[in-house]
C-alpha atoms as a PDB file:
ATOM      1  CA  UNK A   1      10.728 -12.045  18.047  1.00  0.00           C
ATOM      2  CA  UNK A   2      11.660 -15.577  16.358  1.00  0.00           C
ATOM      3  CA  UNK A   3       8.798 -17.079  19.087  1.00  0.00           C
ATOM      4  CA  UNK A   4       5.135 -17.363  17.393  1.00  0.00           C
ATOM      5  CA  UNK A   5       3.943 -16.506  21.292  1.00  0.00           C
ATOM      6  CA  UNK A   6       6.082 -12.795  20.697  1.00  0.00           C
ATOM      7  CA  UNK A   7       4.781 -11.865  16.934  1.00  0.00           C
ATOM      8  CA  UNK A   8       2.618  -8.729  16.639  1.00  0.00           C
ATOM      9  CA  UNK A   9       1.162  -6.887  13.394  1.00  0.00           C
ATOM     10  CA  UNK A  10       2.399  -3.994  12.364  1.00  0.00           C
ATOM     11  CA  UNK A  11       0.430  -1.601  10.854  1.00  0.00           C
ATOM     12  CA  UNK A  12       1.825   1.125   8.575  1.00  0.00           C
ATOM     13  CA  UNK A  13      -0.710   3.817   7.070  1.00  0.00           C
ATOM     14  CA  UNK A  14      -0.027   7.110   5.669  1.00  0.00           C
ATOM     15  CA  UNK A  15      -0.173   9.179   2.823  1.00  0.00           C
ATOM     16  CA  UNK A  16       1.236   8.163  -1.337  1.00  0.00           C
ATOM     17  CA  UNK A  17       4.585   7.829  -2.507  1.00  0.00           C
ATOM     18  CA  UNK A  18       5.831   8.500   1.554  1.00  0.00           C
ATOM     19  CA  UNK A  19       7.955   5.012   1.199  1.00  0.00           C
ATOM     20  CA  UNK A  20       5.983   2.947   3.358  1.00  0.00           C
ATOM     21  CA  UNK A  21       6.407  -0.665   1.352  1.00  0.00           C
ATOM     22  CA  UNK A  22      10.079   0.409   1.143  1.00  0.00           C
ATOM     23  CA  UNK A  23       9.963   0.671   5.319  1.00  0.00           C
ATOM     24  CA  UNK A  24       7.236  -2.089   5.837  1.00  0.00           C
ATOM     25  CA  UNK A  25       9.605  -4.706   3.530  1.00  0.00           C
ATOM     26  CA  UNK A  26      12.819  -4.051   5.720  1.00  0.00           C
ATOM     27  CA  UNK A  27      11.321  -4.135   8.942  1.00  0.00           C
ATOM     28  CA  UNK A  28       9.666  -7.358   7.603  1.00  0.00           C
ATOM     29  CA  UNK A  29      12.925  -8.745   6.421  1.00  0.00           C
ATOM     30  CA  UNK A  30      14.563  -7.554  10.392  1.00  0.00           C
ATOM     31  CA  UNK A  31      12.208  -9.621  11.903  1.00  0.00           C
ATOM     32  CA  UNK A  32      11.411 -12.515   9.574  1.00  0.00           C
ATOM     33  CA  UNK A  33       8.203 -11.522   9.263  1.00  0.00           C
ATOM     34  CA  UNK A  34       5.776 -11.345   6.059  1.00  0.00           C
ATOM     35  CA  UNK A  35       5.114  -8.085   4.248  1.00  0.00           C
ATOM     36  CA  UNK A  36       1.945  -7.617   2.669  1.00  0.00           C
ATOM     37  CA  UNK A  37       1.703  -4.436   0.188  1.00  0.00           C
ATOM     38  CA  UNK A  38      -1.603  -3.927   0.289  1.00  0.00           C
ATOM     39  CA  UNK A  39      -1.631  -0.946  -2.168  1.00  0.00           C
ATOM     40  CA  UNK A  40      -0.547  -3.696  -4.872  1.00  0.00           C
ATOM     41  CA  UNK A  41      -3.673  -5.148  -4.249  1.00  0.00           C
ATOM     42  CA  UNK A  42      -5.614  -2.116  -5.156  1.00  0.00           C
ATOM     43  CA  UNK A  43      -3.045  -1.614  -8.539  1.00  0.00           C
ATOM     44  CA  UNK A  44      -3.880  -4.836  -9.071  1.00  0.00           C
ATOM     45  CA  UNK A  45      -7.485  -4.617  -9.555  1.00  0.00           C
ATOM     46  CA  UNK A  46      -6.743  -1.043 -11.155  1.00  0.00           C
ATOM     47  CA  UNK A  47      -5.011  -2.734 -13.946  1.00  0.00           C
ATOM     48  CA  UNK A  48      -7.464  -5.289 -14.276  1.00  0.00           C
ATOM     49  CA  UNK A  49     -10.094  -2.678 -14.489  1.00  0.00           C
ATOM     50  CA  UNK A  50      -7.998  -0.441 -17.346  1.00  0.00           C
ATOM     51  CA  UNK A  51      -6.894  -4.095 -19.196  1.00  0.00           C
ATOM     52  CA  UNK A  52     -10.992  -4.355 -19.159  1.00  0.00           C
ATOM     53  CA  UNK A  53     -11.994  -0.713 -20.333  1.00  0.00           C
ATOM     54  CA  UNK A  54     -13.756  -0.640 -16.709  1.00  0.00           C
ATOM     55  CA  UNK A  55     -12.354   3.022 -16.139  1.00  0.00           C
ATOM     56  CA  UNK A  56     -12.825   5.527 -18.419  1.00  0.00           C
ATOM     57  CA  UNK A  57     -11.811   9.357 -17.436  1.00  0.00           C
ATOM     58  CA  UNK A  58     -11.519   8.655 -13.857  1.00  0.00           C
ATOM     59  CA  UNK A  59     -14.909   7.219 -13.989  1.00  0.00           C
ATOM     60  CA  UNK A  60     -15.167   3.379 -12.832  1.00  0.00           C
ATOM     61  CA  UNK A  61     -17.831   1.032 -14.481  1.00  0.00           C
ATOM     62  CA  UNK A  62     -18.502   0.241 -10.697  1.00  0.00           C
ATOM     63  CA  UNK A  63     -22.095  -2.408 -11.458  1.00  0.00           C
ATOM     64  CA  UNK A  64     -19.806  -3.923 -13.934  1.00  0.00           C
ATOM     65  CA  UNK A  65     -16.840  -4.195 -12.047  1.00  0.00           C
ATOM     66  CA  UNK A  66     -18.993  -5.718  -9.348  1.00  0.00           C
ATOM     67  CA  UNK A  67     -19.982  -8.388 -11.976  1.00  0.00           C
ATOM     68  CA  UNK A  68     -16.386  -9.195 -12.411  1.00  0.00           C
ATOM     69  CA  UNK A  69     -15.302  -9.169  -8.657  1.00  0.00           C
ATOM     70  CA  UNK A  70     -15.119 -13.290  -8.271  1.00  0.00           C
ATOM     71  CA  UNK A  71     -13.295 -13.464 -11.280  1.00  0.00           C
ATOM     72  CA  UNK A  72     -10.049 -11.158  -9.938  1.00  0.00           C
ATOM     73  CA  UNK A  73      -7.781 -13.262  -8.309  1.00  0.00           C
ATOM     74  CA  UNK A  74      -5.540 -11.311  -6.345  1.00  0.00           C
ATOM     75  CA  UNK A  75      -2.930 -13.182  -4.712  1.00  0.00           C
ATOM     76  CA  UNK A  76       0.967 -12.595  -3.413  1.00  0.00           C
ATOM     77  CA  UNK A  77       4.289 -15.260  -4.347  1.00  0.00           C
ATOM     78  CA  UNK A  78       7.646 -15.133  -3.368  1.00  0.00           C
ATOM     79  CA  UNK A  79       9.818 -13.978  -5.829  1.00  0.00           C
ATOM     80  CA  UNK A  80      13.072 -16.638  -5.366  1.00  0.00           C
ATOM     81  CA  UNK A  81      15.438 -13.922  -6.605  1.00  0.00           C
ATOM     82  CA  UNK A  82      14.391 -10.919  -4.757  1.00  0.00           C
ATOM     83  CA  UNK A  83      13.065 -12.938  -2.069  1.00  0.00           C
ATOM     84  CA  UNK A  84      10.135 -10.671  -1.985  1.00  0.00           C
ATOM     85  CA  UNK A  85       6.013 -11.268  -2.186  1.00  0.00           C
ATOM     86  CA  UNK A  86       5.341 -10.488  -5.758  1.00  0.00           C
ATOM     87  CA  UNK A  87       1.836  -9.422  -6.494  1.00  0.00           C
ATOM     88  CA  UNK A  88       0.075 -11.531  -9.245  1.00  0.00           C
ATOM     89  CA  UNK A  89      -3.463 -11.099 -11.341  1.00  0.00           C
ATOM     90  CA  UNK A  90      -5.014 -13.856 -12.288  1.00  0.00           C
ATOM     91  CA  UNK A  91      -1.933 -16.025 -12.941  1.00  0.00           C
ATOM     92  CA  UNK A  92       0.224 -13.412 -13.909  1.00  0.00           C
ATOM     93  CA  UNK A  93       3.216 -11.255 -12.180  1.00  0.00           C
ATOM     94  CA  UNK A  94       2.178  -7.874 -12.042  1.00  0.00           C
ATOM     95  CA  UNK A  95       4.450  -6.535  -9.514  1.00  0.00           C
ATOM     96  CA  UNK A  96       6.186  -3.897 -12.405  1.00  0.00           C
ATOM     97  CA  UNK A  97       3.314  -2.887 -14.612  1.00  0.00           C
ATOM     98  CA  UNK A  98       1.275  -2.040 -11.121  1.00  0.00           C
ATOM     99  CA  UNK A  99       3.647   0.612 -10.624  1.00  0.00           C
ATOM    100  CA  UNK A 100       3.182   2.496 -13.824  1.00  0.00           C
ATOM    101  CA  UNK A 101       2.101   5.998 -13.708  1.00  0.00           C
ATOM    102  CA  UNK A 102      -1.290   5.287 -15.328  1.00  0.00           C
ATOM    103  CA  UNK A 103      -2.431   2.709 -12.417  1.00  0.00           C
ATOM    104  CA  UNK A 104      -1.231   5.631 -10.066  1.00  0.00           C
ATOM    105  CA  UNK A 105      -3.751   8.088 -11.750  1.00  0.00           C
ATOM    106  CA  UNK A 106      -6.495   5.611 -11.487  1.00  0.00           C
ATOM    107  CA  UNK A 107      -5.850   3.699  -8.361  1.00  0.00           C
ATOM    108  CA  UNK A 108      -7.713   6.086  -5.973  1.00  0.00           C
ATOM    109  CA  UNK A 109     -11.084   5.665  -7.228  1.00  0.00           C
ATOM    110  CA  UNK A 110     -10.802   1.775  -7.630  1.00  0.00           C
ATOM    111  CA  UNK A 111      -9.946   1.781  -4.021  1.00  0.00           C
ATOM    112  CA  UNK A 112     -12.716   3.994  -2.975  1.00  0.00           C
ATOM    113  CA  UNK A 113     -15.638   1.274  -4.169  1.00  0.00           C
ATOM    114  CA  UNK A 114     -17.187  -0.283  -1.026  1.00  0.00           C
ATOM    115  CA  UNK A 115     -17.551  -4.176  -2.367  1.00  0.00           C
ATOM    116  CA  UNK A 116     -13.415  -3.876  -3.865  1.00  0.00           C
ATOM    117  CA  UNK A 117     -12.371  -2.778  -0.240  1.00  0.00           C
ATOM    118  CA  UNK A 118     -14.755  -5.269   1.226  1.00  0.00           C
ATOM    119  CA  UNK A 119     -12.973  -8.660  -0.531  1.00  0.00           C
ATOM    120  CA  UNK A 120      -9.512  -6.940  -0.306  1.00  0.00           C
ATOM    121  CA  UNK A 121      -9.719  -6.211   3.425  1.00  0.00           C
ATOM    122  CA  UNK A 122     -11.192  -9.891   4.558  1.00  0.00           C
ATOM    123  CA  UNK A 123      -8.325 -11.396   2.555  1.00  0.00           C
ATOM    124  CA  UNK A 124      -6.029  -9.465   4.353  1.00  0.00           C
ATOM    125  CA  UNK A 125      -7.654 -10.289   7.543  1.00  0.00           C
ATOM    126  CA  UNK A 126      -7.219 -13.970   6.572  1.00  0.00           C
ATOM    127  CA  UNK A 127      -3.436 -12.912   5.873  1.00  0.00           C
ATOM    128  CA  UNK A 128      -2.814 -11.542   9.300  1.00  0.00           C
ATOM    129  CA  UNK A 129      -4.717 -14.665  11.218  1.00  0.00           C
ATOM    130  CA  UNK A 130      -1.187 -15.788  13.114  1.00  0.00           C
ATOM    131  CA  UNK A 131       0.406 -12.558  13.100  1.00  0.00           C
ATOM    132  CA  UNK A 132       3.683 -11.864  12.634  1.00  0.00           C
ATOM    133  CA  UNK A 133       2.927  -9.704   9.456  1.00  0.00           C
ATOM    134  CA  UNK A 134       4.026  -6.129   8.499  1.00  0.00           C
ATOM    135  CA  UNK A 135       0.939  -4.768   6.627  1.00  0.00           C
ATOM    136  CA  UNK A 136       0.820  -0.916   5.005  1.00  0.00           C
ATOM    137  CA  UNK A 137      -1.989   0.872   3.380  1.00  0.00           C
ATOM    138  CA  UNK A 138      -4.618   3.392   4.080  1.00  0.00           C
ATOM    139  CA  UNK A 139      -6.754   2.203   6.851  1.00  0.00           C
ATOM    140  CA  UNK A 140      -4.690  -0.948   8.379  1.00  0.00           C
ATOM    141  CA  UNK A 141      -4.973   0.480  11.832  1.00  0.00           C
ATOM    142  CA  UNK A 142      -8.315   1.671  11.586  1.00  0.00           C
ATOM    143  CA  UNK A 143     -10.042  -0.902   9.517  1.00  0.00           C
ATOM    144  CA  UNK A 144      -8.344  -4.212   8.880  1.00  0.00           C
ATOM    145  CA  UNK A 145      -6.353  -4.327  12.066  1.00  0.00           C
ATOM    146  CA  UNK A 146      -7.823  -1.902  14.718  1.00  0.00           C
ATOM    147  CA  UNK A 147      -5.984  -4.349  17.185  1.00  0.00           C
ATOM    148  CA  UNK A 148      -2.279  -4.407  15.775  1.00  0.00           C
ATOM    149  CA  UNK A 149       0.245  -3.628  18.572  1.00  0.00           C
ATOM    150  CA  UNK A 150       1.869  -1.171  16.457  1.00  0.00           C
ATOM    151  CA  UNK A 151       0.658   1.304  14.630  1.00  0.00           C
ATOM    152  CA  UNK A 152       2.526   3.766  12.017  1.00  0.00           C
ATOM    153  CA  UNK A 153       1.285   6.627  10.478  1.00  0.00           C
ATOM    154  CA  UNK A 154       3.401   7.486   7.642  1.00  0.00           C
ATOM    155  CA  UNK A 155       4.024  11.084   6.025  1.00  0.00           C
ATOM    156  CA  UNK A 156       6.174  13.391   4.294  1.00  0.00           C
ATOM    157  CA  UNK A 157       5.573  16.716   2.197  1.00  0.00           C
ATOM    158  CA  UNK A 158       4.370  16.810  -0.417  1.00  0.00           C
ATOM    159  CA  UNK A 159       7.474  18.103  -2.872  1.00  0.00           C
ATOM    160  CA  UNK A 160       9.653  15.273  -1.093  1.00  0.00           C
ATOM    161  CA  UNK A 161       7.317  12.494  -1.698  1.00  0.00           C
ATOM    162  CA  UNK A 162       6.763  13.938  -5.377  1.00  0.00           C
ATOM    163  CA  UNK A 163      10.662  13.603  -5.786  1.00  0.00           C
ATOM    164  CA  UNK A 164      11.209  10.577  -4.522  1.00  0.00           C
ATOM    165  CA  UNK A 165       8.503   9.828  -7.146  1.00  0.00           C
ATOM    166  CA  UNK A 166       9.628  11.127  -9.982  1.00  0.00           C
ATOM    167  CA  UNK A 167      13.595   9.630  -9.384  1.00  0.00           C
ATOM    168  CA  UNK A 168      12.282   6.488  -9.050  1.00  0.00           C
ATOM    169  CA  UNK A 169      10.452   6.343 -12.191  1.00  0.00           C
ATOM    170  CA  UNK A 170      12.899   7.794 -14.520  1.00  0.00           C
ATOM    171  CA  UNK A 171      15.881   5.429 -12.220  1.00  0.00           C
ATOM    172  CA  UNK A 172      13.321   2.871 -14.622  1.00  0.00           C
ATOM    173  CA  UNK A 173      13.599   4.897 -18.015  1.00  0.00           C
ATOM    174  CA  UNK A 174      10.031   6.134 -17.619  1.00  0.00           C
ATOM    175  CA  UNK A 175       9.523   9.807 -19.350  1.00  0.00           C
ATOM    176  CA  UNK A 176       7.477  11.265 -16.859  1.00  0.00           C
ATOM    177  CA  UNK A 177       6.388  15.128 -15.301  1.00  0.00           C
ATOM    178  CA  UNK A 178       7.364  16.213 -11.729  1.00  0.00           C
ATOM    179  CA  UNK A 179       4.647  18.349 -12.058  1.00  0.00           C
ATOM    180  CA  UNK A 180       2.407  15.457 -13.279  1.00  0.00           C
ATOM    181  CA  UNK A 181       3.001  13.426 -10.271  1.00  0.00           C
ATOM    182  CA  UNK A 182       2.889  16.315  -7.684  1.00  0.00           C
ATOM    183  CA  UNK A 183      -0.644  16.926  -8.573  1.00  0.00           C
ATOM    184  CA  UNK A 184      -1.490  13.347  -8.792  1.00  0.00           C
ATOM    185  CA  UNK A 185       0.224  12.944  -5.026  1.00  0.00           C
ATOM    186  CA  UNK A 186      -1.786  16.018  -4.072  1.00  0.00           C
ATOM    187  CA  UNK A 187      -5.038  14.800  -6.038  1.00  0.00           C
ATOM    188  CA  UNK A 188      -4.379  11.054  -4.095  1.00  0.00           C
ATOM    189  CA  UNK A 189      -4.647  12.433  -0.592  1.00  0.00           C
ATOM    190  CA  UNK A 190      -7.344  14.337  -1.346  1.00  0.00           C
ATOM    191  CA  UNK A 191      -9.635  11.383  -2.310  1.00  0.00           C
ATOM    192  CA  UNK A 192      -8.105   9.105  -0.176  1.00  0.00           C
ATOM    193  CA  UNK A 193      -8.874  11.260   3.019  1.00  0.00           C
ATOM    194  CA  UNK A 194     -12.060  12.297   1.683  1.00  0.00           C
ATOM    195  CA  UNK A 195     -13.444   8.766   0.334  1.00  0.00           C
ATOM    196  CA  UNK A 196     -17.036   7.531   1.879  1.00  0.00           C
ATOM    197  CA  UNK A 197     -15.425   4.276   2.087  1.00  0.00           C
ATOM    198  CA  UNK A 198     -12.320   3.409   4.561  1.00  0.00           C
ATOM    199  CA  UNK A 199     -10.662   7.103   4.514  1.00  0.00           C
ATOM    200  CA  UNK A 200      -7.442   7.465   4.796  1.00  0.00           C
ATOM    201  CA  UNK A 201      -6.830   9.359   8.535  1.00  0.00           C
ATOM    202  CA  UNK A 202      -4.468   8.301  11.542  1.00  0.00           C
ATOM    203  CA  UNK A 203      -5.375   6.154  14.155  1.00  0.00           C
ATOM    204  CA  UNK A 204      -5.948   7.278  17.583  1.00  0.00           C
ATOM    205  CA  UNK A 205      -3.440   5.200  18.833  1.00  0.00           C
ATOM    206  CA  UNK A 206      -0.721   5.193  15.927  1.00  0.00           C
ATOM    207  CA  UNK A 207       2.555   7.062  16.233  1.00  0.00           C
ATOM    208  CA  UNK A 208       3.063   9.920  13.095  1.00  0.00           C
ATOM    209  CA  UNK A 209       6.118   9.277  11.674  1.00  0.00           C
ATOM    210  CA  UNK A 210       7.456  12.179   9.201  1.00  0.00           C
ATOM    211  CA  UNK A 211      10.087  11.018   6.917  1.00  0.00           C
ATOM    212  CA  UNK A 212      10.704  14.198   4.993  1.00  0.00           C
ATOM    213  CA  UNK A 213      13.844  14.622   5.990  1.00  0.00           C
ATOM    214  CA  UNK A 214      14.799  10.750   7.312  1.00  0.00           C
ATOM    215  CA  UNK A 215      17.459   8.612   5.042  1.00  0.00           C
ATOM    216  CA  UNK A 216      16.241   5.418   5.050  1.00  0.00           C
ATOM    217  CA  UNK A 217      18.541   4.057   7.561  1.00  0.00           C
ATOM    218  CA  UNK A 218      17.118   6.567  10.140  1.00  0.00           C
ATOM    219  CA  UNK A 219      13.389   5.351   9.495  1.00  0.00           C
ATOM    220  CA  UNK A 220      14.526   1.880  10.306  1.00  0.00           C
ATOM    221  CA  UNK A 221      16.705   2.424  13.452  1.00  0.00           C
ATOM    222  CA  UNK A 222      13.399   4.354  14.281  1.00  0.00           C
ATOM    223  CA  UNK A 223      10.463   1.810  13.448  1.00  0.00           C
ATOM    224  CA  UNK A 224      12.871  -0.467  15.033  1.00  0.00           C
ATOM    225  CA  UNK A 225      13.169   1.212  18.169  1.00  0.00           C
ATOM    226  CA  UNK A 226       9.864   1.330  18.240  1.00  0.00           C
ATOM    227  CA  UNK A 227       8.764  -2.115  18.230  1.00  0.00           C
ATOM    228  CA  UNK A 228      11.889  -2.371  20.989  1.00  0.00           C
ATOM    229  CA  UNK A 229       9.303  -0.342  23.580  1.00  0.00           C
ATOM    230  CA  UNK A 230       6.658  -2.901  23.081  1.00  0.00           C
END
């Protein structure tokens, strides 16, 4: 895979909280490829947008958002010690704040405004120019790469995903509900799958991969196997 002539994309969709950065980074990492989290992105302009009062109840200022478009600057560094793309905002790391619970209740609708999607998805486009990227998200297979040689559709239930959730979050010393983020895992697929914009749904030619019951050793082994075939 080390020959620019062999690299493919790798596209990994699928429902919240299912671990798909966790998978996308480590495959990544396998093949000395770059990861692009393109989730962060859409955190990223969420916490722009609740920094900026642009939400308010779920509700998103869209025409005013709009005005503000050019001036988010959305970009990814390596982080020397983790050795990981860190998002940043505007000249800032954001990589830990994007995770907080309150950009997970408010991400969906962000992500569901046509002219956000529209500059997110041609600067990952640009990203993915000389392949040899593993890209996850919502509609990489069907929208930003229809073309990638691999497609992954991630998935898990529900409860599981909620639970990996809600260890990972207090494993940070946040106080949070597993009740609150089962419904907001439940109330996330619903909008992402029913959004005008990009929904969230498999593509025809991506392979369904259900890690409800997968450590995360097995999920590599079988990703990895995977790209093996091709």
């Amino acid at each position: 895979m080390s020959d620019n002539n062999n690299k493919i994309i790798i596209a990994i969709d699928g429902h919240s909280s299912c671990g798909k950065s966790t998978v996308a980074k480590e495959i990544a990492q396998k093949l000395n490829y770059i990861f692009i989290d393109t989730g962060a992105m859409y955190r990223a302009v969420t916490l722009y947008c609740l920094r900026h009062n642009l939400i308010d109840n779920g509700i998103v200022n869209i025409p005013e958002l709009k005005n503000k478009l050019d001036q988010i600057k959305v970009y990814f560094r390596l982080n020397p010690e983790t050795q990981h793309n860190d998002i940043w905002l505007i000249g800032e790391n954001v990589e830990q704040e994007i995770r907080l619970l309150a950009v997970s209740n408010n991400v969906s609708p962000v992500a569901a405004v046509a002219e956000v999607r529209h500059r997110l998805v041609a600067l990952q486009q640009e990203m993915g120019k000389s392949k040899g990227i593993v890209m996850d998200g919502r509609d990489i297979g069907t929208v930003v790469f229809p073309e990638a040689e691999l497609k992954i559709f991630m998935t898990a239930q529900p409860d599981v995903r909620a639970q990996r959730r809600f260890d990972e979050l207090t494993l940070k010393g946040e106080s949070v509900s597993y009740e609150e983020i089962r419904a907001n895992i439940i109330e996330r697929d619903r909008y992402d799958e029913t959004r005008k914009e990009s929904p969230l749904r498999k593509a025809d030619d991506a392979i369904v991969l259900d890690n409800s019951f997968m450590t995360r050793d097995e999920q590599l082994k079988w990703v990895l196997s995977r790209i093996a075939e091709i």
